[in-house]
PDB file of N, CA and C in Angstrom:
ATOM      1  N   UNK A   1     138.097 -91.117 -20.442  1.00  0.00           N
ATOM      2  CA  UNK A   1     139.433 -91.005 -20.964  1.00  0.00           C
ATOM      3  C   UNK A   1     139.594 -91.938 -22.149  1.00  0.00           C
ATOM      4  N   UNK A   2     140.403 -91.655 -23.114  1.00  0.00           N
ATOM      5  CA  UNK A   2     140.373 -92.230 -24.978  1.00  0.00           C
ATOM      6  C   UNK A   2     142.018 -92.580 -24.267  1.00  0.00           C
ATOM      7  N   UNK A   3     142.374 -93.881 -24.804  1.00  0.00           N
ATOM      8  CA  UNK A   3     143.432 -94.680 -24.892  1.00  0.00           C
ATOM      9  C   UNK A   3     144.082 -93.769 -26.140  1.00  0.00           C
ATOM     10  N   UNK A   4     145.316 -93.427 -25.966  1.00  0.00           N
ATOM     11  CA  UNK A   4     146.456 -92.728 -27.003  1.00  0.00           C
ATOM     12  C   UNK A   4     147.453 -93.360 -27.012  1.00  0.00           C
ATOM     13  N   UNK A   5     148.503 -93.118 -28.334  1.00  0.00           N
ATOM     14  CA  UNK A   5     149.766 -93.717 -27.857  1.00  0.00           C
ATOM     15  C   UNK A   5     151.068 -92.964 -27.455  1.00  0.00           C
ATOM     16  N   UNK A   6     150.437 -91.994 -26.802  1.00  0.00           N
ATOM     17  CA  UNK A   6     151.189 -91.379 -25.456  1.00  0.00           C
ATOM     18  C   UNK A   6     150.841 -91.133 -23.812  1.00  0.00           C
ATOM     19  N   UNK A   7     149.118 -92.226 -24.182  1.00  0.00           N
ATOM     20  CA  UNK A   7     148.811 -92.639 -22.951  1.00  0.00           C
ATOM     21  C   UNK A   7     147.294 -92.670 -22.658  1.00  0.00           C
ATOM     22  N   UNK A   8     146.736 -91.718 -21.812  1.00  0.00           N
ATOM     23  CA  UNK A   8     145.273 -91.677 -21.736  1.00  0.00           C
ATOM     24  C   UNK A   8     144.884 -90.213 -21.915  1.00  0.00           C
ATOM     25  N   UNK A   9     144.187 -89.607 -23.065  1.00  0.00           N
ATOM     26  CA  UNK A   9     144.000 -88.325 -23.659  1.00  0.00           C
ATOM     27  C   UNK A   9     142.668 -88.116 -22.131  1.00  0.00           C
ATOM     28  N   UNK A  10     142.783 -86.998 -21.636  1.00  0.00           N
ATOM     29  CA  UNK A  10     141.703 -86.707 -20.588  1.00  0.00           C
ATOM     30  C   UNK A  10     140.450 -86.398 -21.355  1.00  0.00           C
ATOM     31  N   UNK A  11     139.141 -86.525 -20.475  1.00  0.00           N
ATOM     32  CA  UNK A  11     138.024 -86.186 -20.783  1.00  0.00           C
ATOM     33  C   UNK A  11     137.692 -85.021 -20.347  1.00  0.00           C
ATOM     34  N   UNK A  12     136.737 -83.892 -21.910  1.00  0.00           N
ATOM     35  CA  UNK A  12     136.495 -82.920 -21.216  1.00  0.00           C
ATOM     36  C   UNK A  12     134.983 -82.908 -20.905  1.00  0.00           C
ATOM     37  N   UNK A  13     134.359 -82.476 -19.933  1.00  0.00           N
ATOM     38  CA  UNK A  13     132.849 -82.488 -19.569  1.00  0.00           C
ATOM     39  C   UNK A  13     132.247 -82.155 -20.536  1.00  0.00           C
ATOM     40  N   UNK A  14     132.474 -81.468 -21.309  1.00  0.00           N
ATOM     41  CA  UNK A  14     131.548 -81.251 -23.178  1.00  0.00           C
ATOM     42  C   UNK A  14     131.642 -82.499 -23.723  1.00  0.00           C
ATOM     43  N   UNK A  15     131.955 -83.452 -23.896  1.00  0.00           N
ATOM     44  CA  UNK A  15     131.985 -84.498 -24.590  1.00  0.00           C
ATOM     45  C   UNK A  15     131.171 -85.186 -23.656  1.00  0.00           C
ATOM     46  N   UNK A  16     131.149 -85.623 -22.772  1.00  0.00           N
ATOM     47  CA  UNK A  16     129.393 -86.243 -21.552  1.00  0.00           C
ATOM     48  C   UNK A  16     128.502 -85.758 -21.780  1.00  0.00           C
ATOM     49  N   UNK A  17     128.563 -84.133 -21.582  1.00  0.00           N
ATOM     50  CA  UNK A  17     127.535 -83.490 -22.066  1.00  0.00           C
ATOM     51  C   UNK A  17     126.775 -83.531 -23.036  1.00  0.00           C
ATOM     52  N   UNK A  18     127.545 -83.776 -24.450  1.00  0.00           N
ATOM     53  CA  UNK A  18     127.263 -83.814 -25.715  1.00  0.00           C
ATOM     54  C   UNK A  18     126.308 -85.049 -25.837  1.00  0.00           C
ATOM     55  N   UNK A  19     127.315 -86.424 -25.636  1.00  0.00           N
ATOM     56  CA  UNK A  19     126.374 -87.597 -25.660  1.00  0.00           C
ATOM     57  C   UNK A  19     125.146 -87.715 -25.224  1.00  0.00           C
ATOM     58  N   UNK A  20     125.523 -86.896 -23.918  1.00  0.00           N
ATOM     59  CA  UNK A  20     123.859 -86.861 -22.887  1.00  0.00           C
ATOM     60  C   UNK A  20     123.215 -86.150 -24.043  1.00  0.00           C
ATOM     61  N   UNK A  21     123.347 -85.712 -24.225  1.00  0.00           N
ATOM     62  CA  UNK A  21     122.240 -84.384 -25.021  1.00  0.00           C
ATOM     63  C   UNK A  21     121.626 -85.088 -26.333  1.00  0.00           C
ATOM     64  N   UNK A  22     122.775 -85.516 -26.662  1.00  0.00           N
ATOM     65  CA  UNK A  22     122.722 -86.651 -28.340  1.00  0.00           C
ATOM     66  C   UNK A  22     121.490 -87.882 -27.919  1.00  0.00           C
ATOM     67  N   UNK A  23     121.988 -88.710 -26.752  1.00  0.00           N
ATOM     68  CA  UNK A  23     121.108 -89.884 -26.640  1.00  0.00           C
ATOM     69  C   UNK A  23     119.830 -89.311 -25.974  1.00  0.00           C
ATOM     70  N   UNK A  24     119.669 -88.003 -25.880  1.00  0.00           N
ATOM     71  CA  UNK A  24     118.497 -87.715 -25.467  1.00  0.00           C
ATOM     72  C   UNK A  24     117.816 -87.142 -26.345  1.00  0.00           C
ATOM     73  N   UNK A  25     118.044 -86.523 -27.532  1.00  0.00           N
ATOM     74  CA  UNK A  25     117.629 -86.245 -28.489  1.00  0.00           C
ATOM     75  C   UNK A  25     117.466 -84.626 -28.529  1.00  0.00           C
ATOM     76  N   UNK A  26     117.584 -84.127 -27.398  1.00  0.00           N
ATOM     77  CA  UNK A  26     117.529 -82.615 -27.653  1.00  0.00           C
ATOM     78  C   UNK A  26     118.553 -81.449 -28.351  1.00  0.00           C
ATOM     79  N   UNK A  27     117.916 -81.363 -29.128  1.00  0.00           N
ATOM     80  CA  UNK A  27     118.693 -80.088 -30.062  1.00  0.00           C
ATOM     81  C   UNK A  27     119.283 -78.704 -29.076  1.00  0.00           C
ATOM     82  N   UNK A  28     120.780 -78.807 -29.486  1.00  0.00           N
ATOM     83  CA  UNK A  28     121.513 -77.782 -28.889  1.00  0.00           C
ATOM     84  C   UNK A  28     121.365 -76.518 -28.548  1.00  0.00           C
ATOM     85  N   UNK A  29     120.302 -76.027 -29.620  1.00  0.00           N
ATOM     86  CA  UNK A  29     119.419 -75.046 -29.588  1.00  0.00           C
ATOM     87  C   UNK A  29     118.341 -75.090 -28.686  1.00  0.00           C
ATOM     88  N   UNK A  30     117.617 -75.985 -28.256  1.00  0.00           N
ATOM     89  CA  UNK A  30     116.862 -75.935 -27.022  1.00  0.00           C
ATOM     90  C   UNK A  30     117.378 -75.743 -26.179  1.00  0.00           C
ATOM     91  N   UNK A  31     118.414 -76.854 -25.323  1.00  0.00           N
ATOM     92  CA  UNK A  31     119.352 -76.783 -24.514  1.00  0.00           C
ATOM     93  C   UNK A  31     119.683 -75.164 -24.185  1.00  0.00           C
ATOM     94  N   UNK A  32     120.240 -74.934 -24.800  1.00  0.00           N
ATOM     95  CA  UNK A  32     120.853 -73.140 -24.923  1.00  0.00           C
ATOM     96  C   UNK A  32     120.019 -72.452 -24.067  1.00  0.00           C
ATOM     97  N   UNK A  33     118.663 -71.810 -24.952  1.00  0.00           N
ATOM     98  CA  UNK A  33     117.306 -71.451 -24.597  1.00  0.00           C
ATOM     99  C   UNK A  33     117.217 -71.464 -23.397  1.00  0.00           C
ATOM    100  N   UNK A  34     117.103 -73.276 -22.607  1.00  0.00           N
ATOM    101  CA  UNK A  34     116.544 -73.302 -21.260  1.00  0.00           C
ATOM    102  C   UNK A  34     117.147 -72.763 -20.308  1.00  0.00           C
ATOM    103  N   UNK A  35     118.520 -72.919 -20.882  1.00  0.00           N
ATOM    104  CA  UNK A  35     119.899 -72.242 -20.059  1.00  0.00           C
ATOM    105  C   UNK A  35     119.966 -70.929 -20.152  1.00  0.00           C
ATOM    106  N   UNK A  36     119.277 -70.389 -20.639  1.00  0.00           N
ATOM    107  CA  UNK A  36     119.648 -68.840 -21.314  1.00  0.00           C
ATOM    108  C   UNK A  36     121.043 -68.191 -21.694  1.00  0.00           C
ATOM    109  N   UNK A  37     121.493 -69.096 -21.995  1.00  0.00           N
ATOM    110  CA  UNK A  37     122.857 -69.375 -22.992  1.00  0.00           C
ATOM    111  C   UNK A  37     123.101 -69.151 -24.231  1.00  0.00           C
ATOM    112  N   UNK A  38     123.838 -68.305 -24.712  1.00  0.00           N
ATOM    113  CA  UNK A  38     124.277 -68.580 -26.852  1.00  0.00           C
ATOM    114  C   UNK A  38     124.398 -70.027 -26.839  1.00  0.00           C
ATOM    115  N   UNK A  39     123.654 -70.103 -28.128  1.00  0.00           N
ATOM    116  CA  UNK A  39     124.088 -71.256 -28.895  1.00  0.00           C
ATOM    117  C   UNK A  39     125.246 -71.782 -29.068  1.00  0.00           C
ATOM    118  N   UNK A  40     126.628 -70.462 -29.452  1.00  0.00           N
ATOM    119  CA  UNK A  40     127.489 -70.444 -29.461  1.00  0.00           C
ATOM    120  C   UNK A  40     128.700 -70.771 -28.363  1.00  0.00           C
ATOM    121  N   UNK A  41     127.793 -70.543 -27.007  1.00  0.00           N
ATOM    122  CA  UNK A  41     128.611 -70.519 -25.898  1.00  0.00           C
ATOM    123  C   UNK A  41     128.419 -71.967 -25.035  1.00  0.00           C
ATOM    124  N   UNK A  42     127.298 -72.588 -25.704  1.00  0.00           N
ATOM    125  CA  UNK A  42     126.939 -73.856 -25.435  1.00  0.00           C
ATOM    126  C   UNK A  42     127.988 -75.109 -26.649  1.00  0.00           C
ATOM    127  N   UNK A  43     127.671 -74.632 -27.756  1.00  0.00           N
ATOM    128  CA  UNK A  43     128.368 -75.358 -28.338  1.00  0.00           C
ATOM    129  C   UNK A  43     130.357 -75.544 -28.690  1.00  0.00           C
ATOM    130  N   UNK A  44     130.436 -74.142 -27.645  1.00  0.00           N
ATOM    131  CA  UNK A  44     131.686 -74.425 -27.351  1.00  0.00           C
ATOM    132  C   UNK A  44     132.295 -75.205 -26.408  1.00  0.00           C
ATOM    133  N   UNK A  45     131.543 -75.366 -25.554  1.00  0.00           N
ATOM    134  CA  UNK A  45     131.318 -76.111 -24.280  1.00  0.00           C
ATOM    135  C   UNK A  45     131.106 -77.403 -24.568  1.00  0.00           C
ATOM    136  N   UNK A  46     130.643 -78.065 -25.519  1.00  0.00           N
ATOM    137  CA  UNK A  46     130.125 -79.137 -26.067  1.00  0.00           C
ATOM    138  C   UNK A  46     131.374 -79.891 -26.920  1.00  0.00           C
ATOM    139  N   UNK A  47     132.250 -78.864 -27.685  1.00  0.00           N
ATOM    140  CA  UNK A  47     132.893 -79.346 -28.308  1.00  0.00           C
ATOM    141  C   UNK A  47     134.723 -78.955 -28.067  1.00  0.00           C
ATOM    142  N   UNK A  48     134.698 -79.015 -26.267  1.00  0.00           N
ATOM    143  CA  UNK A  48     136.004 -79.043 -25.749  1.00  0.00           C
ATOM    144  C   UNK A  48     136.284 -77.754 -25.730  1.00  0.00           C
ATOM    145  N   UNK A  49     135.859 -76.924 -26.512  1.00  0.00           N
ATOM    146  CA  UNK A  49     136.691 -75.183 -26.634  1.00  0.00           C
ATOM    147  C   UNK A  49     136.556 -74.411 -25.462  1.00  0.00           C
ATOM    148  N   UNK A  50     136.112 -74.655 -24.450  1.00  0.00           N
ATOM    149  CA  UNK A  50     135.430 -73.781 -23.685  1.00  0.00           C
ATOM    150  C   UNK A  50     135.230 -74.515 -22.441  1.00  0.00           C
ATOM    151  N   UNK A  51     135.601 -74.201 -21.211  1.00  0.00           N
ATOM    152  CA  UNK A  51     135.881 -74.775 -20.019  1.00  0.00           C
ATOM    153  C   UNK A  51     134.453 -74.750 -19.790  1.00  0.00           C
ATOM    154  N   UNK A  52     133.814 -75.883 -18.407  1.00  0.00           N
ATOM    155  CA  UNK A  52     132.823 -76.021 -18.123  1.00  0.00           C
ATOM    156  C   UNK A  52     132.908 -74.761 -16.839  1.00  0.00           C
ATOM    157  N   UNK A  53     132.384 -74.010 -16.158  1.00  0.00           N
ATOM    158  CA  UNK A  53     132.852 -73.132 -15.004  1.00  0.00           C
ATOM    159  C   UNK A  53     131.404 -73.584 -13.741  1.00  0.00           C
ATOM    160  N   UNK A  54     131.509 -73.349 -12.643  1.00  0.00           N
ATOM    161  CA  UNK A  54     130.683 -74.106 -12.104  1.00  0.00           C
ATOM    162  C   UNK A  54     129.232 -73.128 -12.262  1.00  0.00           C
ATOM    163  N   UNK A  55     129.065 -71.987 -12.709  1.00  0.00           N
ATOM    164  CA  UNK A  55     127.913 -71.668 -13.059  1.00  0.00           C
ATOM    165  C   UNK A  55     127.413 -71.893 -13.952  1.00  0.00           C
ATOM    166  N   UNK A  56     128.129 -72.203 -15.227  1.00  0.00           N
ATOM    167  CA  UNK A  56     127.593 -73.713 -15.952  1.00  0.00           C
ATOM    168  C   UNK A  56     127.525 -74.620 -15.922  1.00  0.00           C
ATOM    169  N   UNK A  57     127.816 -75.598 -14.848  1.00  0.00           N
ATOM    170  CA  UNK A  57     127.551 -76.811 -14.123  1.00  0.00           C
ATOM    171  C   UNK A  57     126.281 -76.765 -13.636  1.00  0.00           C
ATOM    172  N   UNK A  58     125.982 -75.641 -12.769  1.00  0.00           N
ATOM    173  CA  UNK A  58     124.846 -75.795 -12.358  1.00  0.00           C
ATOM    174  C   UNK A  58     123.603 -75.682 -13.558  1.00  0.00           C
ATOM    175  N   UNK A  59     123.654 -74.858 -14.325  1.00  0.00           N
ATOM    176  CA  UNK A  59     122.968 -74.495 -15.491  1.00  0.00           C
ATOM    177  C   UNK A  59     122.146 -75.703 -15.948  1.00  0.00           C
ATOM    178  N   UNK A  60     123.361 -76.707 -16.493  1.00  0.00           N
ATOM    179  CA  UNK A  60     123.711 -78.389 -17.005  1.00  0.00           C
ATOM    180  C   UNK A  60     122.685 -78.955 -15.955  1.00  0.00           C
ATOM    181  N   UNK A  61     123.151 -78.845 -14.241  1.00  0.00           N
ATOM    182  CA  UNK A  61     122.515 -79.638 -13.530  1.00  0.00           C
ATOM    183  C   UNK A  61     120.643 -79.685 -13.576  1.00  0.00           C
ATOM    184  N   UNK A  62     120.490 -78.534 -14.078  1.00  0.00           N
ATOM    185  CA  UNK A  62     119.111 -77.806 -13.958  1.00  0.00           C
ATOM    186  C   UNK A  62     118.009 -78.689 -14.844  1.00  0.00           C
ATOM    187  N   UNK A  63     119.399 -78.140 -16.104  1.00  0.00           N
ATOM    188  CA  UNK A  63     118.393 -78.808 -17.442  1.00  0.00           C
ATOM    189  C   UNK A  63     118.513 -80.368 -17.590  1.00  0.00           C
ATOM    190  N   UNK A  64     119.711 -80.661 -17.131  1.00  0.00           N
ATOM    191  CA  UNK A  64     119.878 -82.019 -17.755  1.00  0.00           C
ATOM    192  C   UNK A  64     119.355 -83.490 -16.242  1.00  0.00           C
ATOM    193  N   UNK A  65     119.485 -82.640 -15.121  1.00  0.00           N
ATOM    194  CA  UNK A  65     119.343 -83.206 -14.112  1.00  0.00           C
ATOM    195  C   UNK A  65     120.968 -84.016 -13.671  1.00  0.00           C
ATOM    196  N   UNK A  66     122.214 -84.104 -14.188  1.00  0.00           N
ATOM    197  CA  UNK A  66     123.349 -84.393 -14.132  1.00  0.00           C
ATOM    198  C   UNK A  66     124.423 -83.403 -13.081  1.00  0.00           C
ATOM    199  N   UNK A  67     124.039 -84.077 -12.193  1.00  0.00           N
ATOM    200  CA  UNK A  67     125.485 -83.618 -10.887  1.00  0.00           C
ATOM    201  C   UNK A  67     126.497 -82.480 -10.940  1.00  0.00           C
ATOM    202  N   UNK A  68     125.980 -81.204 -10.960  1.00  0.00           N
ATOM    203  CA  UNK A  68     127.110 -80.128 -10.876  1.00  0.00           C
ATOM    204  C   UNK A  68     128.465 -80.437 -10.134  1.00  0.00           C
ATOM    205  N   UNK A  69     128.580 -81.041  -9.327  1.00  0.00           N
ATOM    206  CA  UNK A  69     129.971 -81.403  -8.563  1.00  0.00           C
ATOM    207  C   UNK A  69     130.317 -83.101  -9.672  1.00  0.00           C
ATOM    208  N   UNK A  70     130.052 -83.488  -9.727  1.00  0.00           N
ATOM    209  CA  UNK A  70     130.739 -84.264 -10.896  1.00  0.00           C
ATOM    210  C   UNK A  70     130.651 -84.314 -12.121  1.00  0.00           C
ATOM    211  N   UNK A  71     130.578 -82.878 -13.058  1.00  0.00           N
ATOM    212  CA  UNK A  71     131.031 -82.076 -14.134  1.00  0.00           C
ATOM    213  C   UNK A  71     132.044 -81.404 -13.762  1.00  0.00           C
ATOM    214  N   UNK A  72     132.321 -80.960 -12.112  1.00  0.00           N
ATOM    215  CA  UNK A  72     133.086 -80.003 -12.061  1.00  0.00           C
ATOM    216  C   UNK A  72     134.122 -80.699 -12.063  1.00  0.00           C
ATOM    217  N   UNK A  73     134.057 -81.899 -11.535  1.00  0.00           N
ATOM    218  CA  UNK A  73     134.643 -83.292 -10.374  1.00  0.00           C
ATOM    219  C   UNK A  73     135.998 -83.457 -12.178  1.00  0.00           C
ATOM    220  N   UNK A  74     135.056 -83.689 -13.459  1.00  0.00           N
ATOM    221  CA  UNK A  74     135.456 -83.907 -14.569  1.00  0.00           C
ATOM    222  C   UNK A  74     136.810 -82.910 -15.126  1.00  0.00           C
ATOM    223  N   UNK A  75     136.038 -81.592 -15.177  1.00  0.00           N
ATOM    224  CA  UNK A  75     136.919 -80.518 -15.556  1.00  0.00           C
ATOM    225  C   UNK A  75     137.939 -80.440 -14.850  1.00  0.00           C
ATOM    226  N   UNK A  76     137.873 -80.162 -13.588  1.00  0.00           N
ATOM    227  CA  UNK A  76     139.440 -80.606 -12.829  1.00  0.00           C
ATOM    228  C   UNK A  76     140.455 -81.575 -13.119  1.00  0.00           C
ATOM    229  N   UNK A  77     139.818 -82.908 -13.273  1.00  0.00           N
ATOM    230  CA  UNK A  77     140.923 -83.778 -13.483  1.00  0.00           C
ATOM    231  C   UNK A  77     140.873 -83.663 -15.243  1.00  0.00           C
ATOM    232  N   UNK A  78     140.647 -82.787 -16.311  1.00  0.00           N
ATOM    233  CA  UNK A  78     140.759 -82.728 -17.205  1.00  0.00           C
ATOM    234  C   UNK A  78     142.101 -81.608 -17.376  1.00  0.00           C
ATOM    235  N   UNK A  79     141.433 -80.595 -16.507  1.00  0.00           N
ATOM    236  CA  UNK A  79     142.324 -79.239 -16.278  1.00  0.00           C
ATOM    237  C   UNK A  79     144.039 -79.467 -15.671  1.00  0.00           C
ATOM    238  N   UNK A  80     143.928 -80.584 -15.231  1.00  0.00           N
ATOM    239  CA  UNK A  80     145.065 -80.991 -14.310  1.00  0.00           C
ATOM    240  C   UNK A  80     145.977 -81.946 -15.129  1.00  0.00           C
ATOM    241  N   UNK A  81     145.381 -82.850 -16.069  1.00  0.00           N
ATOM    242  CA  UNK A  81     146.113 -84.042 -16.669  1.00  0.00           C
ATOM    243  C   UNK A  81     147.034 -82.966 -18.014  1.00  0.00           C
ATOM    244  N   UNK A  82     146.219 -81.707 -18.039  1.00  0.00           N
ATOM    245  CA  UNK A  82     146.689 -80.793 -19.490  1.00  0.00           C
ATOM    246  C   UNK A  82     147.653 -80.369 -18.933  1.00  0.00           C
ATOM    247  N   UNK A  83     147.592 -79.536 -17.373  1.00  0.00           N
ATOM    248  CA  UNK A  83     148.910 -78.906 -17.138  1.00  0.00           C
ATOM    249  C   UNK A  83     150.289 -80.118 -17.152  1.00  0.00           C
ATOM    250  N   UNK A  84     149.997 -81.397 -16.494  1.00  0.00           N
ATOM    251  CA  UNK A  84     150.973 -82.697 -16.275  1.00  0.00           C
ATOM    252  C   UNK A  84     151.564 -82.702 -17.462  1.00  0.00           C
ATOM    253  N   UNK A  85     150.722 -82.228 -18.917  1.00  0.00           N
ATOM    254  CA  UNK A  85     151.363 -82.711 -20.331  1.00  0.00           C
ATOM    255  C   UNK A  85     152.160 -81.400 -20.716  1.00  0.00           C
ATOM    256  N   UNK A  86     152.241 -80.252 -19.441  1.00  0.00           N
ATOM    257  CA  UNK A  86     152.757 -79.275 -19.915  1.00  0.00           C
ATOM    258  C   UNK A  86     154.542 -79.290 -20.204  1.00  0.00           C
ATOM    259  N   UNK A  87     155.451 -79.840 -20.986  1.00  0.00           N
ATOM    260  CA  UNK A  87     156.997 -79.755 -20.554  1.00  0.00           C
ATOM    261  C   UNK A  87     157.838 -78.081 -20.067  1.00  0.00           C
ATOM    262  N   UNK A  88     157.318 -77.200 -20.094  1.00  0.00           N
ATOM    263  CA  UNK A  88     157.900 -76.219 -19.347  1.00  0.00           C
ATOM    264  C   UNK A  88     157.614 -76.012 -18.614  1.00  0.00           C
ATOM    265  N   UNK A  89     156.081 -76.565 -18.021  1.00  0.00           N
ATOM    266  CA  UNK A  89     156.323 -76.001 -16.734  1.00  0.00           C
ATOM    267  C   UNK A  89     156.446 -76.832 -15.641  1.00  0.00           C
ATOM    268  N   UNK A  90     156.231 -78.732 -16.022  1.00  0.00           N
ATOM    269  CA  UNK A  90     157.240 -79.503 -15.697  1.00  0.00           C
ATOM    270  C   UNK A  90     158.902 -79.049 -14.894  1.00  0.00           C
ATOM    271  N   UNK A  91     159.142 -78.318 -16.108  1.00  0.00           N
ATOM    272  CA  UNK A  91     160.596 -77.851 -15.718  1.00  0.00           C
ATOM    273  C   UNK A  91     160.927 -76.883 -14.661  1.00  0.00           C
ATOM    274  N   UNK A  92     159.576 -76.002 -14.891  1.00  0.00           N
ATOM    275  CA  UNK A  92     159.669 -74.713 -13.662  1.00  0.00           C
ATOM    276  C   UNK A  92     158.669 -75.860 -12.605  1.00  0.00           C
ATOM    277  N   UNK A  93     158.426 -76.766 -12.069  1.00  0.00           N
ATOM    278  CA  UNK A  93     158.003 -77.364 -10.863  1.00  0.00           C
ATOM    279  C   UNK A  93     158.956 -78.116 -10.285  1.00  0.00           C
ATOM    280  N   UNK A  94     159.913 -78.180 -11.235  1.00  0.00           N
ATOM    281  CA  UNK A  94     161.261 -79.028 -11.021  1.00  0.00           C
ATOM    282  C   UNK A  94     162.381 -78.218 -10.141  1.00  0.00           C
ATOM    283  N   UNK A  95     162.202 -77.226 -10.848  1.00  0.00           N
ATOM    284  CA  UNK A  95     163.013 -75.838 -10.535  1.00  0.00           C
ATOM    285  C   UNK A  95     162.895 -75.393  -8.959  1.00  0.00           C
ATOM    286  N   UNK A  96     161.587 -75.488  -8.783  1.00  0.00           N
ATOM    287  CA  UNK A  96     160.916 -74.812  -7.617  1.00  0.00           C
ATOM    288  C   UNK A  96     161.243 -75.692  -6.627  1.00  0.00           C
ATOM    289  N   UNK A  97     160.474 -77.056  -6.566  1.00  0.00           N
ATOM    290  CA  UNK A  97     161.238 -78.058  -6.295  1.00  0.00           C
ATOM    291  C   UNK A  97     162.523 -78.459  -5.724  1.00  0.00           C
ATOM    292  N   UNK A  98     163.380 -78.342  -6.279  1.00  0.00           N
ATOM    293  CA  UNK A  98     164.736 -78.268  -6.119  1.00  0.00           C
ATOM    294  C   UNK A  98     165.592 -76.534  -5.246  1.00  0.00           C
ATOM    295  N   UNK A  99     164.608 -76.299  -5.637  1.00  0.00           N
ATOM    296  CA  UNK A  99     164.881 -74.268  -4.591  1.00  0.00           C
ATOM    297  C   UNK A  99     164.939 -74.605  -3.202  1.00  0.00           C
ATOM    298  N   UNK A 100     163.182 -75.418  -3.732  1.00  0.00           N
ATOM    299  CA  UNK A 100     162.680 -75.385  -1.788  1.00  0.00           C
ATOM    300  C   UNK A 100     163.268 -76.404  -1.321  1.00  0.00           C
ATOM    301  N   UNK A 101     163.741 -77.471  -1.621  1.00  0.00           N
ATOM    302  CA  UNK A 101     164.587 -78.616  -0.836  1.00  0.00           C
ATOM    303  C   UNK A 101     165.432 -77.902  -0.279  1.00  0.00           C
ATOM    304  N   UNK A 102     166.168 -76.676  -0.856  1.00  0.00           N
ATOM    305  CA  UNK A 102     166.997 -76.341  -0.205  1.00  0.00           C
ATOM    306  C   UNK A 102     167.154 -75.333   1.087  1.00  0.00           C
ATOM    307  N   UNK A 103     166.007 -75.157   1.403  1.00  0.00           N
ATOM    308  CA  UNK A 103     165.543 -73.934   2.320  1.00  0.00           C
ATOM    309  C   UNK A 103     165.700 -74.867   3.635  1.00  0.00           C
TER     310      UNK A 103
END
């Protein structure tokens, strides 16, 4: 997580990924390959656009040797801190909220 000044911006598993890949020196294009993955569909993944899903976790786990359940472990609490920053639907949990108290 990156310090903001509206708080703590979440981490997405493409950015671990990336570094891993960076301090290891392997070209994105290999990576891909071993995975039998686009280039394209890797490097979206790499660069936040593109959710990690757990059959690309495992993929990751294969090549990189890095923990499919804590990539996934990542994307969740990435997936979760985005909806928290959502303000409408804040409002519709508020809504709901306030329904069911009353039941």
């Amino acid at each position: 997580m990156r310090k903001t000044k509206y708080g703590f911006s979440p981490t997405h598993p493409g950015e671990v990924l990336k570094d891993e890949i960076e301090y290891r020196g392997i070209t994105q294009g290999k990576i891909a390959a071993q995975m039998g993955m686009s280039y394209k569909m890797l490097n979206d993944i790499l660069n936040c656009r593109r959710p990690l899903t757990a059959t690309t976790a495992m993929l990751f786990e294969a090549v990189l040797d890095i923990p499919a359940d804590s990539l996934m472990n990542l994307q969740l609490k990435y997936n979760m801190q985005i909806v928290r920053k959502d303000k409408k639907f804040a409002e519709r949990l508020a809504q709901i909220r306030k329904t069911a108290s009353m039941l």
